[in-house]
PDB file of N, CA and C in Angstrom:
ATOM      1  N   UNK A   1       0.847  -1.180   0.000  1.00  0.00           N
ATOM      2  CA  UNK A   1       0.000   0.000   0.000  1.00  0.00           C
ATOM      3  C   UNK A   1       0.888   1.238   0.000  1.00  0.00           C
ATOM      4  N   UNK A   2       0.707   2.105  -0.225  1.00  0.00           N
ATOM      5  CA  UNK A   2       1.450   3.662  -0.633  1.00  0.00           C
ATOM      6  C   UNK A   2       0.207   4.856  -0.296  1.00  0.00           C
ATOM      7  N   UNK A   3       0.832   5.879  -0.453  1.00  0.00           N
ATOM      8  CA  UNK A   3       0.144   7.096  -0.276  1.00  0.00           C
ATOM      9  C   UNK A   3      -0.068   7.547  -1.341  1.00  0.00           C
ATOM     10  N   UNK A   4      -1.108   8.248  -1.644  1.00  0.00           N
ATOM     11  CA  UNK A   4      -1.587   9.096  -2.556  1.00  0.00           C
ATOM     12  C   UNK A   4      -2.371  10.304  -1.957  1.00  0.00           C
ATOM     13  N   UNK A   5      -2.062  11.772  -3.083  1.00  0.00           N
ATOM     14  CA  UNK A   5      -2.719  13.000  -2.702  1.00  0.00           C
ATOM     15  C   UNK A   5      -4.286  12.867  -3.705  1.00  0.00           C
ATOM     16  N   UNK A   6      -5.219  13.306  -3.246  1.00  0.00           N
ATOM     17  CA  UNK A   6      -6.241  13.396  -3.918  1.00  0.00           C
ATOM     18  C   UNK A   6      -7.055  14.915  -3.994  1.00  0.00           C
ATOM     19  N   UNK A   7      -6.585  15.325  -5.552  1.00  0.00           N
ATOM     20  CA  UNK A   7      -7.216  17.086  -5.493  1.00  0.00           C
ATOM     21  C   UNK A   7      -7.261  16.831  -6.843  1.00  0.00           C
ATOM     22  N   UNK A   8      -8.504  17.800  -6.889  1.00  0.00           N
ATOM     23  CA  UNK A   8      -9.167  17.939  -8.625  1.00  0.00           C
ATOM     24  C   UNK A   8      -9.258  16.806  -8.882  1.00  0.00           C
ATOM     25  N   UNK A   9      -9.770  15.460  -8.479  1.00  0.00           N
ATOM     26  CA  UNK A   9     -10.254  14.475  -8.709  1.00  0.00           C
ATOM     27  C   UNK A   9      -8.863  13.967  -9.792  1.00  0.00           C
ATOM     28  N   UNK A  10      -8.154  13.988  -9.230  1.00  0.00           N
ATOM     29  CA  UNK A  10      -7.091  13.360  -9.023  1.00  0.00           C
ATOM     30  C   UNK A  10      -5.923  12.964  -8.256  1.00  0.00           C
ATOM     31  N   UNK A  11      -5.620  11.359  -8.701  1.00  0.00           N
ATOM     32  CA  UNK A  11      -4.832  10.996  -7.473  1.00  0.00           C
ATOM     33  C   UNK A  11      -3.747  10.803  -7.934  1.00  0.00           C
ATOM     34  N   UNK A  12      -2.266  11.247  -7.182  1.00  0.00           N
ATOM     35  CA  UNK A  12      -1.033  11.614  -7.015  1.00  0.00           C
ATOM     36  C   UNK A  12      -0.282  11.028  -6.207  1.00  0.00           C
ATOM     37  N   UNK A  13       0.696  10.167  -6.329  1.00  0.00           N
ATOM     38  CA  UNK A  13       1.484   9.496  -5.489  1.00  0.00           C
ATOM     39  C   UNK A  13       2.078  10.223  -4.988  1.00  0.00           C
ATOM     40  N   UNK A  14       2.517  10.518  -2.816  1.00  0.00           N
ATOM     41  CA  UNK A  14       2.854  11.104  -2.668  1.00  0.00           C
ATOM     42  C   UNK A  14       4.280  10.182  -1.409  1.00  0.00           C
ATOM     43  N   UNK A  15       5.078  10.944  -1.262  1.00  0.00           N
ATOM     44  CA  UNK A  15       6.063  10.458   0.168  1.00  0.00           C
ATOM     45  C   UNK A  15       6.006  10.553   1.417  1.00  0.00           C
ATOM     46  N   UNK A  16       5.278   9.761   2.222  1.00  0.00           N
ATOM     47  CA  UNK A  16       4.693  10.363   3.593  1.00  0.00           C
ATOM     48  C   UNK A  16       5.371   8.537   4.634  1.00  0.00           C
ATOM     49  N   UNK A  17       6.274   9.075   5.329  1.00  0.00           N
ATOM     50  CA  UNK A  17       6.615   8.024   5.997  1.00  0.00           C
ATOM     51  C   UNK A  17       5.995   8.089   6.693  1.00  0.00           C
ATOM     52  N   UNK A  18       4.959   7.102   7.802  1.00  0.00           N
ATOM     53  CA  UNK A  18       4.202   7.306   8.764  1.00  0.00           C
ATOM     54  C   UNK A  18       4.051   5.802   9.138  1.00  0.00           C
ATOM     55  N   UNK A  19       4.163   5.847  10.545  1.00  0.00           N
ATOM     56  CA  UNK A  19       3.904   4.405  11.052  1.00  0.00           C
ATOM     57  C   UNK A  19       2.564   4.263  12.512  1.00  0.00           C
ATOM     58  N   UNK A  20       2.153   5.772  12.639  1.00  0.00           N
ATOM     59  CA  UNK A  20       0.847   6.260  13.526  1.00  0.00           C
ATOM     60  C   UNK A  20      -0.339   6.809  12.511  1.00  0.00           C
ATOM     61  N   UNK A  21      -1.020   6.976  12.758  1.00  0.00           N
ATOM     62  CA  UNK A  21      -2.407   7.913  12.370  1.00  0.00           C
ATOM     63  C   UNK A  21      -1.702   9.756  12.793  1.00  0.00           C
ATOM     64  N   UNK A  22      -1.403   9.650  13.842  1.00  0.00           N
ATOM     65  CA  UNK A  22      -0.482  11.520  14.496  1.00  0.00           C
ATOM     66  C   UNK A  22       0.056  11.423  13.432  1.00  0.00           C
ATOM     67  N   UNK A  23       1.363  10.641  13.253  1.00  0.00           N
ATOM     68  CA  UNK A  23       2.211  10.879  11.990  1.00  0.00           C
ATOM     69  C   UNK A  23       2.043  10.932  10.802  1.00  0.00           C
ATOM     70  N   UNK A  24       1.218  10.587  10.104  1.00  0.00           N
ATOM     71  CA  UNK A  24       0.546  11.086   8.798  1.00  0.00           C
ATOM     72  C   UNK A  24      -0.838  12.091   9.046  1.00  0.00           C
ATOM     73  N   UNK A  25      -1.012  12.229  10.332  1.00  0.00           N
ATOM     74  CA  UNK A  25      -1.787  13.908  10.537  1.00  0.00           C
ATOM     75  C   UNK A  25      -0.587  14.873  10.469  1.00  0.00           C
ATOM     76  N   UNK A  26       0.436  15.340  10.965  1.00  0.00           N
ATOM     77  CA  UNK A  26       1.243  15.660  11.049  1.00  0.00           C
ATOM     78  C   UNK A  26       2.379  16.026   9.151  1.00  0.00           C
ATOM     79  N   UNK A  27       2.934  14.837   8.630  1.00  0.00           N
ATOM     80  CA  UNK A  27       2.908  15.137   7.377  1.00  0.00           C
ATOM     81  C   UNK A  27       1.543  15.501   6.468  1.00  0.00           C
ATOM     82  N   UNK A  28       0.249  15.151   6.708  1.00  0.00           N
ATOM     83  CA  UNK A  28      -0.576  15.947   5.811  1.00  0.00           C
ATOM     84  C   UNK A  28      -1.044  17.184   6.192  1.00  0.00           C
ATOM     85  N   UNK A  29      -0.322  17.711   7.306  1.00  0.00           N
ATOM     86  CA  UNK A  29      -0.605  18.849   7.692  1.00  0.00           C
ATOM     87  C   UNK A  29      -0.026  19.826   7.215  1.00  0.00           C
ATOM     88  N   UNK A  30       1.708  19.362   6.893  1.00  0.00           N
ATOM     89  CA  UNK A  30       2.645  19.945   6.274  1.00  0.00           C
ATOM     90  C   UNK A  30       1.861  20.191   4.310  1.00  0.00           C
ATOM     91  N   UNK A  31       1.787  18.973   4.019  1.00  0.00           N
ATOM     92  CA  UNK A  31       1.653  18.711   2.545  1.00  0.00           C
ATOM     93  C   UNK A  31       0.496  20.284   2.213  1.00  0.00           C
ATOM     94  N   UNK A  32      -0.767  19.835   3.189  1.00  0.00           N
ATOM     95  CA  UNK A  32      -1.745  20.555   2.649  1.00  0.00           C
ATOM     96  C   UNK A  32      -1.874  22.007   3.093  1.00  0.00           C
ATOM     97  N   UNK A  33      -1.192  22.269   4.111  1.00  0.00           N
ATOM     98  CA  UNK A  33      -0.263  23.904   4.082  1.00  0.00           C
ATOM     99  C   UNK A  33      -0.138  24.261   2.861  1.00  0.00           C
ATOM    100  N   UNK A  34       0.577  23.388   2.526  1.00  0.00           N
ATOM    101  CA  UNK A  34       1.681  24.299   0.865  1.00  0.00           C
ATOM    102  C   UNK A  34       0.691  24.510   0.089  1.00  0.00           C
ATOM    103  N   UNK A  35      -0.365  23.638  -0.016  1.00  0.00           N
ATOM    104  CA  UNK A  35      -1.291  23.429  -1.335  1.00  0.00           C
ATOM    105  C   UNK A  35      -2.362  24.281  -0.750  1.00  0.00           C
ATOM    106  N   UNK A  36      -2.883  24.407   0.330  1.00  0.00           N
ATOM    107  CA  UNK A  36      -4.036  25.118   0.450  1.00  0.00           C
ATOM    108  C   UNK A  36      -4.147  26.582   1.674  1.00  0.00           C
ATOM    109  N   UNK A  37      -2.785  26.555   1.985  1.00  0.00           N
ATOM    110  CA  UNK A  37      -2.742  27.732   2.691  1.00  0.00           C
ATOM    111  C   UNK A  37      -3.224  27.330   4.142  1.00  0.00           C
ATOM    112  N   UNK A  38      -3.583  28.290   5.259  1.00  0.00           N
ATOM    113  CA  UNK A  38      -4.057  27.468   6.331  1.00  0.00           C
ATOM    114  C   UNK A  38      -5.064  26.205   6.545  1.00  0.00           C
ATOM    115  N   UNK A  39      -5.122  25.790   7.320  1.00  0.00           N
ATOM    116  CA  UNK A  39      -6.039  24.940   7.241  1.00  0.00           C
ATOM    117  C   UNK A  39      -6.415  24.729   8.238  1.00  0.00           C
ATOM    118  N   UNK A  40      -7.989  24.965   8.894  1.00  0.00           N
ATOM    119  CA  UNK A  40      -9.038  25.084   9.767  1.00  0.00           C
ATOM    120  C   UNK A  40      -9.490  23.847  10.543  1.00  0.00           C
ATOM    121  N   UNK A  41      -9.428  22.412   9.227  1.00  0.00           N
ATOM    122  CA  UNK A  41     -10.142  21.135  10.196  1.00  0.00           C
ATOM    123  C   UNK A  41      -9.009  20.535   9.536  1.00  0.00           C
ATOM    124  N   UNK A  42      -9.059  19.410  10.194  1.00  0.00           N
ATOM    125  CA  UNK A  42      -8.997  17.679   9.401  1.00  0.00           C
ATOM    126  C   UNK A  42      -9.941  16.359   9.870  1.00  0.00           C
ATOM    127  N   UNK A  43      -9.659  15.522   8.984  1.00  0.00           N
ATOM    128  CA  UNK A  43     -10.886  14.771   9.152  1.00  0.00           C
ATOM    129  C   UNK A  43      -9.866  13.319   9.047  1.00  0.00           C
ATOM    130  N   UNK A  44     -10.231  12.292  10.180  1.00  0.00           N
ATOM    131  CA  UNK A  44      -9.658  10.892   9.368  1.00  0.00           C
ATOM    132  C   UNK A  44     -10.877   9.924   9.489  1.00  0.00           C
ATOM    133  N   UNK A  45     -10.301   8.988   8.673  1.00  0.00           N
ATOM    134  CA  UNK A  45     -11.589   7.461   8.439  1.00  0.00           C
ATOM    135  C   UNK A  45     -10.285   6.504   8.501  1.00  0.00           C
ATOM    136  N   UNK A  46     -10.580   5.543   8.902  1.00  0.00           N
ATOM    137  CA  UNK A  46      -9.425   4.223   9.055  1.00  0.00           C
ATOM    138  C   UNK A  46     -10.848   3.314   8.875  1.00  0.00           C
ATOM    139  N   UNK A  47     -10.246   2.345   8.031  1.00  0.00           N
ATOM    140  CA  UNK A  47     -11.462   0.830   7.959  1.00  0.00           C
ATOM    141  C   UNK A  47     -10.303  -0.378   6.864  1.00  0.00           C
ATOM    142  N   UNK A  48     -10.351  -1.100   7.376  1.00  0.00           N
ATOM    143  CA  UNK A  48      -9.904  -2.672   7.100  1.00  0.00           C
ATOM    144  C   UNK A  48      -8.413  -1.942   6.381  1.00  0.00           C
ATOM    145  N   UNK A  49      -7.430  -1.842   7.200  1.00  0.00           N
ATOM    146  CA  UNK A  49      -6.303  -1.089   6.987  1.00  0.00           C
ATOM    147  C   UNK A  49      -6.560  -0.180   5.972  1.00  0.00           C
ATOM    148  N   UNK A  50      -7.250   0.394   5.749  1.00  0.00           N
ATOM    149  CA  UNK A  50      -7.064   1.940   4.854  1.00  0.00           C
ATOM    150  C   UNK A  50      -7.298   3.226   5.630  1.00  0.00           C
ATOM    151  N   UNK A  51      -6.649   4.287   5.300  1.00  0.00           N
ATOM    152  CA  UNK A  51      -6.920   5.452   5.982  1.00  0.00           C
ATOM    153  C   UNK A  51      -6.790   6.773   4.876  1.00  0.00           C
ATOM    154  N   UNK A  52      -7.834   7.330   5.066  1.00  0.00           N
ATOM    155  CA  UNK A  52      -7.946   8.930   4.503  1.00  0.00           C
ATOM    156  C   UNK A  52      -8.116  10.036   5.808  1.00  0.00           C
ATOM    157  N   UNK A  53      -7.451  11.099   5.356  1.00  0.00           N
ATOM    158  CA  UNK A  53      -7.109  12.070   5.845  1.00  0.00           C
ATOM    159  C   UNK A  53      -7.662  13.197   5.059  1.00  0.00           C
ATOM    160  N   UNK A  54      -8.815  13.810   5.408  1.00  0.00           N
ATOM    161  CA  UNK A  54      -8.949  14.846   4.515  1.00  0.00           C
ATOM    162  C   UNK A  54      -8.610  16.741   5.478  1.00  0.00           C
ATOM    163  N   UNK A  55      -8.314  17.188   4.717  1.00  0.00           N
ATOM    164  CA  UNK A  55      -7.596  18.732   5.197  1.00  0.00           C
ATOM    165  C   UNK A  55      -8.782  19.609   4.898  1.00  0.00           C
ATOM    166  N   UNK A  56      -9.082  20.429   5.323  1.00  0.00           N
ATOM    167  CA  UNK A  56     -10.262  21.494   4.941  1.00  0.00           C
ATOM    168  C   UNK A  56      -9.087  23.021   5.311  1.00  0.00           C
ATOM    169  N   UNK A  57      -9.667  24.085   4.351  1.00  0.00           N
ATOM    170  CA  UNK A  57      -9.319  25.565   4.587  1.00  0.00           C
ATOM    171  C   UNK A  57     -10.458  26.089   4.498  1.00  0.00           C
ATOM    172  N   UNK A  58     -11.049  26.483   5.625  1.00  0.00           N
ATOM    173  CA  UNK A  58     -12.544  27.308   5.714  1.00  0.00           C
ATOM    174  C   UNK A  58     -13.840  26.230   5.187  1.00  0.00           C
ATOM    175  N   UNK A  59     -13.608  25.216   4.989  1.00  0.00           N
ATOM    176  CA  UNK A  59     -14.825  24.621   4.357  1.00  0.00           C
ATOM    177  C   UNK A  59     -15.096  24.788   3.102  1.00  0.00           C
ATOM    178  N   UNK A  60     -13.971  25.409   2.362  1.00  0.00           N
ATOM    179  CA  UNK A  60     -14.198  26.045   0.607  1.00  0.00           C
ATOM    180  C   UNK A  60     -13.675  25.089   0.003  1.00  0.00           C
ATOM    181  N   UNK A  61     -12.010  24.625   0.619  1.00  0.00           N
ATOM    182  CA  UNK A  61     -11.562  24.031  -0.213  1.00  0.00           C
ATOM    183  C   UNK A  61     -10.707  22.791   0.436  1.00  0.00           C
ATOM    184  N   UNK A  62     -10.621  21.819  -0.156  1.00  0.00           N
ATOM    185  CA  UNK A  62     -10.003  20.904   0.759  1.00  0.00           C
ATOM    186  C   UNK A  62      -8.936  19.528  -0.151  1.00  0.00           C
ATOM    187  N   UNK A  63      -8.239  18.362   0.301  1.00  0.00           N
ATOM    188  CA  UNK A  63      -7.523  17.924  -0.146  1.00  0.00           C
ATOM    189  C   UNK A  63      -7.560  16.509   0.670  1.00  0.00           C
ATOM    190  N   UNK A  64      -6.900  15.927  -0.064  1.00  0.00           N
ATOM    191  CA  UNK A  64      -7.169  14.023   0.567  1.00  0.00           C
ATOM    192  C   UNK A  64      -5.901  13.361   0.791  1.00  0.00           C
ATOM    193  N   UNK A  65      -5.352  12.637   1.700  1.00  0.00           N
ATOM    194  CA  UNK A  65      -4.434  11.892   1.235  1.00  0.00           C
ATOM    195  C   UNK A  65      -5.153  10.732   1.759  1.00  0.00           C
ATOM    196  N   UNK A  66      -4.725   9.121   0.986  1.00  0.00           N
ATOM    197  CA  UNK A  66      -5.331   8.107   0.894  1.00  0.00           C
ATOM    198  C   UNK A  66      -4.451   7.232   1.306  1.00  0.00           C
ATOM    199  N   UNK A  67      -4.078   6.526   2.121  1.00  0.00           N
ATOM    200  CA  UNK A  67      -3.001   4.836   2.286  1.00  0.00           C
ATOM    201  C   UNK A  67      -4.192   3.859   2.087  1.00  0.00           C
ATOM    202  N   UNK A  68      -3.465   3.502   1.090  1.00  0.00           N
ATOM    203  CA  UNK A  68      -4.489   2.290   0.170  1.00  0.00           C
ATOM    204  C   UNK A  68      -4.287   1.507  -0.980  1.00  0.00           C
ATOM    205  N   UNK A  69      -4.336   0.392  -1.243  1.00  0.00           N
ATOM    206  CA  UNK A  69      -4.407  -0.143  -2.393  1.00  0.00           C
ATOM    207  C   UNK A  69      -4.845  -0.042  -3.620  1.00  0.00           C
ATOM    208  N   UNK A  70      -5.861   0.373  -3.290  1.00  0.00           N
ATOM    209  CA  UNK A  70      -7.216   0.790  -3.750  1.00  0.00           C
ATOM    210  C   UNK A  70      -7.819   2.318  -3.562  1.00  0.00           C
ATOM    211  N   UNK A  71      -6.861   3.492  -4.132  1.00  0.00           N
ATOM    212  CA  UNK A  71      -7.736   4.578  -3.392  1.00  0.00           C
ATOM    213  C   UNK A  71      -9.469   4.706  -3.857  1.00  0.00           C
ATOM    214  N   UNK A  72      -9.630   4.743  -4.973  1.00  0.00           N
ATOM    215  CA  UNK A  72     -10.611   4.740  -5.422  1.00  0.00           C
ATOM    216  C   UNK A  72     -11.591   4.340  -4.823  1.00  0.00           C
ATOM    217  N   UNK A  73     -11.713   3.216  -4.038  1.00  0.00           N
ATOM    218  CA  UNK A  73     -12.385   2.226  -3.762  1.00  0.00           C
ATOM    219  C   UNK A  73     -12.218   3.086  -1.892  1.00  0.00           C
ATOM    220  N   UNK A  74     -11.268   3.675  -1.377  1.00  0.00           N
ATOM    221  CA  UNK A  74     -11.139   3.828  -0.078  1.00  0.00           C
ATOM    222  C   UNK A  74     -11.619   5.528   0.219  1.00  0.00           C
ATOM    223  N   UNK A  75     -12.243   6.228  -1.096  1.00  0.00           N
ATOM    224  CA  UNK A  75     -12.657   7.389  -1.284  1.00  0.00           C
ATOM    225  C   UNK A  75     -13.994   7.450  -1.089  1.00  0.00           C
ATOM    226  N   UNK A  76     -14.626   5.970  -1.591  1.00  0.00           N
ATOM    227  CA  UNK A  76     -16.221   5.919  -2.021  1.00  0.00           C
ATOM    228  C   UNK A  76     -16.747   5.386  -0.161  1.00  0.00           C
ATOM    229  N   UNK A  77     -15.519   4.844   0.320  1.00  0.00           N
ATOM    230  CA  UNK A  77     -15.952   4.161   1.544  1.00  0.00           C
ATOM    231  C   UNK A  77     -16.056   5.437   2.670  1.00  0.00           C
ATOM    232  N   UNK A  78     -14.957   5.952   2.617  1.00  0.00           N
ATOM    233  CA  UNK A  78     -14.821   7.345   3.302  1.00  0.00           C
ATOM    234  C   UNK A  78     -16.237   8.461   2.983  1.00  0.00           C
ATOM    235  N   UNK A  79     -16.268   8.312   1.993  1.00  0.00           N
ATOM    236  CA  UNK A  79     -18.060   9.045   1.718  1.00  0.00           C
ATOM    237  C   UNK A  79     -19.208   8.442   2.482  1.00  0.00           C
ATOM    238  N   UNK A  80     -18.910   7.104   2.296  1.00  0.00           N
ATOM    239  CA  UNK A  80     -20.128   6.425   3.085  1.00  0.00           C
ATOM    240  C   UNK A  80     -20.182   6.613   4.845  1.00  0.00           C
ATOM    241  N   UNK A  81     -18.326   6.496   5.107  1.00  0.00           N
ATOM    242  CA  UNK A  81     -18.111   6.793   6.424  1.00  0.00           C
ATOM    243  C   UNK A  81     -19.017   7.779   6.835  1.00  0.00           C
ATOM    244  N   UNK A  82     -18.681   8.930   5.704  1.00  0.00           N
ATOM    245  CA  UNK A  82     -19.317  10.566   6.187  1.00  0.00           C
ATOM    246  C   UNK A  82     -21.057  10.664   7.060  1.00  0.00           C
ATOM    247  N   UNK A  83     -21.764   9.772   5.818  1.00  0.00           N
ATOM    248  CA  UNK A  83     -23.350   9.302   6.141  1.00  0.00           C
ATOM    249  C   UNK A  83     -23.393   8.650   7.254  1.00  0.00           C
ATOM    250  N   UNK A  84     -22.438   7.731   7.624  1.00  0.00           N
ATOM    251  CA  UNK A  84     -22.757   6.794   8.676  1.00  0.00           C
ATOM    252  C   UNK A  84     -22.084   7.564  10.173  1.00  0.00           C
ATOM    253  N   UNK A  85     -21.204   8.042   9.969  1.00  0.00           N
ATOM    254  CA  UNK A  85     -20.662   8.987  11.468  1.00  0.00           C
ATOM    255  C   UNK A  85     -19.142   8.344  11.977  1.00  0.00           C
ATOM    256  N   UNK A  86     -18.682   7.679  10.891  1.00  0.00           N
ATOM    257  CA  UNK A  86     -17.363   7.203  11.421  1.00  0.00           C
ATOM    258  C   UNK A  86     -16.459   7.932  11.019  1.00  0.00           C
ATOM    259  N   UNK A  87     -16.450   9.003  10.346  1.00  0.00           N
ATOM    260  CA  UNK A  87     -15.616   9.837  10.104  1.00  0.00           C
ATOM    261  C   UNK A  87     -15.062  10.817  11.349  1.00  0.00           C
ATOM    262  N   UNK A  88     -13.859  10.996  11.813  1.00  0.00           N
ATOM    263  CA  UNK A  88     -13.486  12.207  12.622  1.00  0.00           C
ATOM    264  C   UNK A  88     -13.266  13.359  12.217  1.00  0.00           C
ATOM    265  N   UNK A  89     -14.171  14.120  12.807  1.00  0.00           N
ATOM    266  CA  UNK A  89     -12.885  15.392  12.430  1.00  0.00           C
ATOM    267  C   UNK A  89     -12.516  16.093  13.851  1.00  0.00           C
ATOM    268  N   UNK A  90     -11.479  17.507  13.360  1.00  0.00           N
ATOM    269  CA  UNK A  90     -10.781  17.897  14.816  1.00  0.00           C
ATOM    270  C   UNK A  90     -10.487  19.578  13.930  1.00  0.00           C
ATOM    271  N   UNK A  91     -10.338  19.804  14.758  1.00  0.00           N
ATOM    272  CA  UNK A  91     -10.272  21.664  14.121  1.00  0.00           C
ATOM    273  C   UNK A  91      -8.481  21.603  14.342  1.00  0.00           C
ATOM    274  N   UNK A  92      -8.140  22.381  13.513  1.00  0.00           N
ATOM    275  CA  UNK A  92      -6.356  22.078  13.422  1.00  0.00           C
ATOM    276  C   UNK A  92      -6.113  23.125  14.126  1.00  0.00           C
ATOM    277  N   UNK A  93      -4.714  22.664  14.514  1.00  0.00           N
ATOM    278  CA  UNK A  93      -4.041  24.037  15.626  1.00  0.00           C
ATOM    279  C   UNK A  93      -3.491  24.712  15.103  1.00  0.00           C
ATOM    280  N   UNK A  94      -3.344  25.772  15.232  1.00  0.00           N
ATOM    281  CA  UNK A  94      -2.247  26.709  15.015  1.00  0.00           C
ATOM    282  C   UNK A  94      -2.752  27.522  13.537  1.00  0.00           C
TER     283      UNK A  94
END
């Protein structure tokens, strides 16, 4: 499994060493700085080893990173997460 960025409905292999859930909050915190300027929330979903991380700036605009085999498939689940309430989110610091 590998990482991928997901913006403009596209997905982008990205370099994120992480061996916690903190630690790839932490590098996608960095990543989606650069790309989206501050950023207000984040959100994670973890289910049958996959995890998305999504970044929000104000609720306008936002960005994904995916650890998955399958992102495609771990994007549509993360949507469903959203409906069902297993999704987290947390307002970012700083």
């Amino acid at each position: 499994m590998h990482w991928v960025l997901y913006k403009d409905d596209v997905f982008t292999p990205v370099n994120i060493k992480a061996t916690t859930i903190e630690e790839a909050v932490r590098a996608g915190l960095t990543i989606a700085k650069e790309i989206l300027g501050a950023i207000s929330e984040y959100c994670v979903w973890e289910g049958d080893g996959d995890i998305l991380l999504e970044f929000w700036h104000d609720k306008e605009l936002s960005i994904k990173l995916i650890y998955s085999s399958d992102p495609a498939r771990t994007l549509l689940r993360f949507y469903e997460g959203e409906k069902s309430g297993t999704v987290k989110c947390r307002k970012a610091e700083g």
